[in-house]
Protein backbone atom coordinates (compact mmCIF):
# COMPACT_ATOMS: atom_id res chain seq x y z
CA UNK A 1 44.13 46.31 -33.55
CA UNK A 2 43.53 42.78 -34.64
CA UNK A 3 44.19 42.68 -38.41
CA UNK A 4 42.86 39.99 -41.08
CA UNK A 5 43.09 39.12 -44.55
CA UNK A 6 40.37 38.11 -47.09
CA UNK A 7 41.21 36.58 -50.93
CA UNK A 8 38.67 37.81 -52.62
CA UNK A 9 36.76 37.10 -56.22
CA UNK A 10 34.89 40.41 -57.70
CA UNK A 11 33.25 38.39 -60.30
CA UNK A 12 33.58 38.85 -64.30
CA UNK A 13 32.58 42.64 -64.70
CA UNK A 14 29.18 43.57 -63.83
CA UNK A 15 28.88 45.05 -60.26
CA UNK A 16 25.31 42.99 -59.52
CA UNK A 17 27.58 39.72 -60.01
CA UNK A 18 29.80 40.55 -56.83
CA UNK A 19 29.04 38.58 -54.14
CA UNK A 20 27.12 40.65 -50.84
CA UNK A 21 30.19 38.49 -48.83
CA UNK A 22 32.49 40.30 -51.04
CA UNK A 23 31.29 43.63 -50.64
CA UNK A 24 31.28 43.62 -47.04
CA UNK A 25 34.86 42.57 -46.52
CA UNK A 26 35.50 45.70 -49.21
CA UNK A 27 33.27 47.97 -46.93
CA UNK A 28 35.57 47.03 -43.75
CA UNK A 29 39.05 47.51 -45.33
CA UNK A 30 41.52 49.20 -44.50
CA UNK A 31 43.83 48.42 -47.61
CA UNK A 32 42.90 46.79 -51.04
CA UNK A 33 45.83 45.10 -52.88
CA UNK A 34 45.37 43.31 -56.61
CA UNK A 35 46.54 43.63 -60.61
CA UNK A 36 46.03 47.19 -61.44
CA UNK A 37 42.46 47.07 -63.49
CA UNK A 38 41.08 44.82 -60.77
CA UNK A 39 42.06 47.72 -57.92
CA UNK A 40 40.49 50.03 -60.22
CA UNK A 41 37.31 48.42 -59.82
CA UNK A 42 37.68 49.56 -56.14
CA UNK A 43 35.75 52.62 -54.91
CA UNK A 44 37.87 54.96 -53.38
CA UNK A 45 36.90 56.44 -49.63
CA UNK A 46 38.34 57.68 -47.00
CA UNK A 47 40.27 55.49 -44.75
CA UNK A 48 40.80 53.06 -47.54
CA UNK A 49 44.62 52.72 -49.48
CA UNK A 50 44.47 50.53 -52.63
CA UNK A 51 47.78 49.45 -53.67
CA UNK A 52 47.83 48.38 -57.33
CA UNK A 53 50.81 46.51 -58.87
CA UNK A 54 51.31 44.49 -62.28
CA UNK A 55 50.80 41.07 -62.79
CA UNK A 56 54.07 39.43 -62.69
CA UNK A 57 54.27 40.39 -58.84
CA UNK A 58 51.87 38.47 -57.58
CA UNK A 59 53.80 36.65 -55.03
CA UNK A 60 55.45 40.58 -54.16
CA UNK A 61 51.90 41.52 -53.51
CA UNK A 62 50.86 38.28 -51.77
CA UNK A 63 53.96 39.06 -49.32
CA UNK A 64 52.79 42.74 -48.36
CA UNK A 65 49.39 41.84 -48.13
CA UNK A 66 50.19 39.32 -45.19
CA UNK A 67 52.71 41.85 -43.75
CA UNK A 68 49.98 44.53 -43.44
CA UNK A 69 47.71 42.00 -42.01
CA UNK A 70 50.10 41.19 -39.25
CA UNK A 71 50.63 44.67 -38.54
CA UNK A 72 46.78 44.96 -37.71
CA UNK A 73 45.48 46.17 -40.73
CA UNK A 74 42.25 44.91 -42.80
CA UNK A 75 43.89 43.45 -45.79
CA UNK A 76 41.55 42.73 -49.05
CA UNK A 77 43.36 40.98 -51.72
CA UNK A 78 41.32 41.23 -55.39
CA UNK A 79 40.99 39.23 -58.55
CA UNK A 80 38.42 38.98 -60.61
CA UNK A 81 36.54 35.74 -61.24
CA UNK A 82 37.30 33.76 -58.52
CA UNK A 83 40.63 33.83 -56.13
CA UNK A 84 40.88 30.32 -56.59
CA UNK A 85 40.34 29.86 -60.44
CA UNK A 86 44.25 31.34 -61.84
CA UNK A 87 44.25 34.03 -59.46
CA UNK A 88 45.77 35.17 -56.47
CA UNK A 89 44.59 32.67 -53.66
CA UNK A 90 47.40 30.08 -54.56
CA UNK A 91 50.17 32.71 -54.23
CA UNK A 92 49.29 33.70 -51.13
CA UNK A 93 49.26 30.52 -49.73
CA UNK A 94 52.82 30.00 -51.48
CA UNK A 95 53.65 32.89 -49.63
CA UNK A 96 52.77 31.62 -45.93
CA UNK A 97 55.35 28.72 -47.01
CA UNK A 98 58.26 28.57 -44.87
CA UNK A 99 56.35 31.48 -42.53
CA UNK A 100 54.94 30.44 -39.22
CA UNK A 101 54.69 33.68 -38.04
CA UNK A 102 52.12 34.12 -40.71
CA UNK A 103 50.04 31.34 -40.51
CA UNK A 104 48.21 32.13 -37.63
CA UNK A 105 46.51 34.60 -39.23
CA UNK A 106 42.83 35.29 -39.98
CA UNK A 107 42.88 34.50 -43.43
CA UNK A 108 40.19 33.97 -45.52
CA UNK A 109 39.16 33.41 -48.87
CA UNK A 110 35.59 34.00 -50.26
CA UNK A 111 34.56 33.08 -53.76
CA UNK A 112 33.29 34.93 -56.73
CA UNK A 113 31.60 34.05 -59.75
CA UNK A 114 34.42 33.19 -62.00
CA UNK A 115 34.44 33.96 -66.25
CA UNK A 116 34.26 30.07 -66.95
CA UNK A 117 30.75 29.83 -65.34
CA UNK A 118 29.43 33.84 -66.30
CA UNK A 119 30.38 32.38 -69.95
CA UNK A 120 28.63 29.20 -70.03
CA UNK A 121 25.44 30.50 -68.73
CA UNK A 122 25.34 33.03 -71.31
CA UNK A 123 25.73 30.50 -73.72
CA UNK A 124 23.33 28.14 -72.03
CA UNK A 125 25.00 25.01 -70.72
CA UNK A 126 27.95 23.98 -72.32
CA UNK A 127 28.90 22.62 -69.32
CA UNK A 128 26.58 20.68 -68.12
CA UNK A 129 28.46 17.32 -67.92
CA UNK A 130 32.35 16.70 -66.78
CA UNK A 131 34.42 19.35 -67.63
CA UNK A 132 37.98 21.06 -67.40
CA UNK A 133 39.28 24.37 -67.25
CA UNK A 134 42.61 24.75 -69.03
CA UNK A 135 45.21 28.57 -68.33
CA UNK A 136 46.91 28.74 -72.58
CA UNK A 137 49.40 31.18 -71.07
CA UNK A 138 52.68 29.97 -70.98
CA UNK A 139 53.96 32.74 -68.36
CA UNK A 140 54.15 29.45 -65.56
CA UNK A 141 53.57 26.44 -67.96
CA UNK A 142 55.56 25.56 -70.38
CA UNK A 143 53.83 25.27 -73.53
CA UNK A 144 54.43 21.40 -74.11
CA UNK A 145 52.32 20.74 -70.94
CA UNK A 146 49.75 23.35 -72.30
CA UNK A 147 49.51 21.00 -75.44
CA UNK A 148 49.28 17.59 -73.45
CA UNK A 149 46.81 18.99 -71.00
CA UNK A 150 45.00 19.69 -74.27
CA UNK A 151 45.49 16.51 -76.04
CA UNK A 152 45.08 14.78 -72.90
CA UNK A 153 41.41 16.30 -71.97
CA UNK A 154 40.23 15.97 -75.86
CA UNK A 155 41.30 12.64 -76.18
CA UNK A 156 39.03 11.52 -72.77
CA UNK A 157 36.14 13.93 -74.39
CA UNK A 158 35.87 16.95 -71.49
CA UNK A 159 34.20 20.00 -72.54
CA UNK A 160 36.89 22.36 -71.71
CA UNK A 161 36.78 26.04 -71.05
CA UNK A 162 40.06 27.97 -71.97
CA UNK A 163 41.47 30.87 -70.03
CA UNK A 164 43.99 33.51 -71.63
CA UNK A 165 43.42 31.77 -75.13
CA UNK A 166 45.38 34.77 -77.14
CA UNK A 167 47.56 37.58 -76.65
CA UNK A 168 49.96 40.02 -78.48
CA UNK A 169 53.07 38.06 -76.84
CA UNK A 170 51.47 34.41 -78.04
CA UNK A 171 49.21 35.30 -80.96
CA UNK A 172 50.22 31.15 -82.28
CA UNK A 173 49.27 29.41 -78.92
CA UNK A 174 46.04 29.73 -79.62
CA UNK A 175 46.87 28.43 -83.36
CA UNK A 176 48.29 25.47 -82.36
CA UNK A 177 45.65 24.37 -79.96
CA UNK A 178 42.70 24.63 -82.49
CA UNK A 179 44.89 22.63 -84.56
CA UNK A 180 44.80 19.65 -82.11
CA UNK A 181 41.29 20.13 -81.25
CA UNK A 182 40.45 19.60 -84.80
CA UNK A 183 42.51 16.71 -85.29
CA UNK A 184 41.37 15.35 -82.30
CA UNK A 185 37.55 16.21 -81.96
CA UNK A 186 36.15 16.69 -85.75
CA UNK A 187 35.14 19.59 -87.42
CA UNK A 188 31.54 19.23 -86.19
CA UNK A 189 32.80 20.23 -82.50
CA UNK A 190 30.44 23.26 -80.87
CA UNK A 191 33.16 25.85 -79.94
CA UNK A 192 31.81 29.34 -77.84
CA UNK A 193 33.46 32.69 -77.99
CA UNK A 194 32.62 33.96 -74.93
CA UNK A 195 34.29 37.93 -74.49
CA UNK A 196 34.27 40.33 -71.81
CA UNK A 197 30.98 38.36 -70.14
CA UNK A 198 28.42 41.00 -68.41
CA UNK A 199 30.61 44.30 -69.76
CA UNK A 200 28.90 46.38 -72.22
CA UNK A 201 31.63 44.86 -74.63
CA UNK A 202 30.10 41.49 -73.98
CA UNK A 203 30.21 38.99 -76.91
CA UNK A 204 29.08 35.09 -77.20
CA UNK A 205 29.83 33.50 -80.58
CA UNK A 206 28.62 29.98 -81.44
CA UNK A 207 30.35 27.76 -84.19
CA UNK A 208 32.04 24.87 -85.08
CA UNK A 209 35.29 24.21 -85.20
CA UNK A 210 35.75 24.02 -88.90
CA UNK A 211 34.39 27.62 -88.75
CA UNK A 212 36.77 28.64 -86.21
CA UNK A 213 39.51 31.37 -86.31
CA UNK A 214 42.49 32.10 -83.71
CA UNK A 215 41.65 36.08 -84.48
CA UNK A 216 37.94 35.11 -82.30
CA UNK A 217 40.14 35.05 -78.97
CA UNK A 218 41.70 37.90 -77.11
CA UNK A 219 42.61 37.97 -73.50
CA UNK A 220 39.57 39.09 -72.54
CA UNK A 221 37.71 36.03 -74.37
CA UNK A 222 36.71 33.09 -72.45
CA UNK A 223 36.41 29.71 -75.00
CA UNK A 224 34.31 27.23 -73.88
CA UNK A 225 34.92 23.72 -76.63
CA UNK A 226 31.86 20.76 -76.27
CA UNK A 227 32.34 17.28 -75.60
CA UNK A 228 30.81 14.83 -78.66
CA UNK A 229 27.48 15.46 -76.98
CA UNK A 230 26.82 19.06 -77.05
CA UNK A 231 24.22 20.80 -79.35
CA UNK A 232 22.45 23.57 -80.04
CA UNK A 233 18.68 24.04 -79.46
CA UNK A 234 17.57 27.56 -80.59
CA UNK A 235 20.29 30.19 -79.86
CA UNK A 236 21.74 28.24 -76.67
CA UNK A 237 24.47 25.28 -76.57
CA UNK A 238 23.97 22.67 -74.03
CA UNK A 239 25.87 19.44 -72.95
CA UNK A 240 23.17 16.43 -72.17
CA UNK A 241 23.64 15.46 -68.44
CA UNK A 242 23.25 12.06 -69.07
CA UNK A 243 25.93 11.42 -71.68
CA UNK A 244 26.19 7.90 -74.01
CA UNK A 245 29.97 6.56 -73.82
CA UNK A 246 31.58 7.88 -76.46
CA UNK A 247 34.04 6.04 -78.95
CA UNK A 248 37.40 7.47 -77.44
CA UNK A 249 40.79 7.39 -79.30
């Protein structure tokens, strides 16, 4: 039996926002690997194993996914959002490092519809101009780099989505960068709270970032900051495509 591997995104929640691509590779496997919740989003059927784990394996599970691929088997590895976006497509290519035996493999990796972009178009378009995307866990950055990524994307006047803003083990992180994005971008700054996008715990919060609080961010929350452009017309936030040069620090 010739085995493969796919890298899979399953999109930010709602089932209608996985890709058809996506479901068929699902349909064909033989074994589903991912962070626990994310394999829990996985059907069970017959002929199908799902092997959960936690999240500080991922190079573990990127390592048992490509050995069950080479032993023949139909290898799905899940993350939400996207594969590519902070997820699991990176450590499996870590993985084939140093593993030539590996490499050969069919291995592929097909997109999803990642949190950053299911935010923003709930929101309107925030990011409709140059933007960054911007991980505020410190579990493989250290936190100065966090804050100069910050400072450094501010300062040239991205709209920047944030990933992982806040959680129990880092409630100040989140502190800390509001703090710079005040001092750096005004008080006047549009700032979306974007949490758990299509879920029926979805919840999008517009304000400014005078207005805004660390306690708005959880884990599950996607934050989404403006450049000096973006406004608000009606209930959505937008970022002008064509943008005037702004006066930069």
């Amino acid at each position: 039996m010739s085995g493969w591997l796919c890298i899979v995104g399953l999109g930010p929640g709602d089932e209608q926002l996985v890709t058809p691509e996506v479901s068929a590779a699902l349909a064909q496997a033989t074994d589903v690997v991912g962070y626990i919740p994310y394999v829990a989003r996985i059907a069970p059927r017959p002929g199908l194993t799902l092997h959960a784990s936690d999240n500080r394996v991922e190079m573990d599970r990127a390592r048992a996914a490509l050995q069950m691929a080479a032993a023949g088997q139909k290898v799905v590895v899940v993350s939400s959002g996207d594969p590519g976006v902070f997820a699991m497509a990176a450590a499996l290519f870590e993985a084939l490092e140093g593993q030539p035996q590996w490499q050969t493999l069919d291995i592929r990796v097909l997109p999803g519809i990642t949190a950053m972009l299911a935010a923003a178009a709930k929101a309107g378009a925030p990011l409709g101009h140059d933007f960054c995307a911007i991980n505020l866990s410190d579990n493989l950055k250290p936190a100065s780099l966090i804050e100069a990524r910050v400072r450094a994307a501010a300062g040239a006047d991205f709209a920047i989505a944030f990933y992982n803003p806040r959680s129990a083990s880092r409630p100040d992180t989140f502190v800390r960068i509001l703090a710079v994005l005040l001092e750096i971008c005004g008080p006047d700054r549009l700032i979306t709270f974007a949490r758990a996008v299509s879920t029926p715990e979805e919840r999008i919060a517009t304000v400014t970032l005078a207005q805004a609080r660390a306690d708005m961010a959880d884990m599950r929350t996607v934050v989404i900051v403006g450049n000096s452009a973006t406004r608000q017309v009606g209930r959505f936030v937008y970022t002008p495509r064509a943008v005037a040069t702004p006066v930069l620090p």
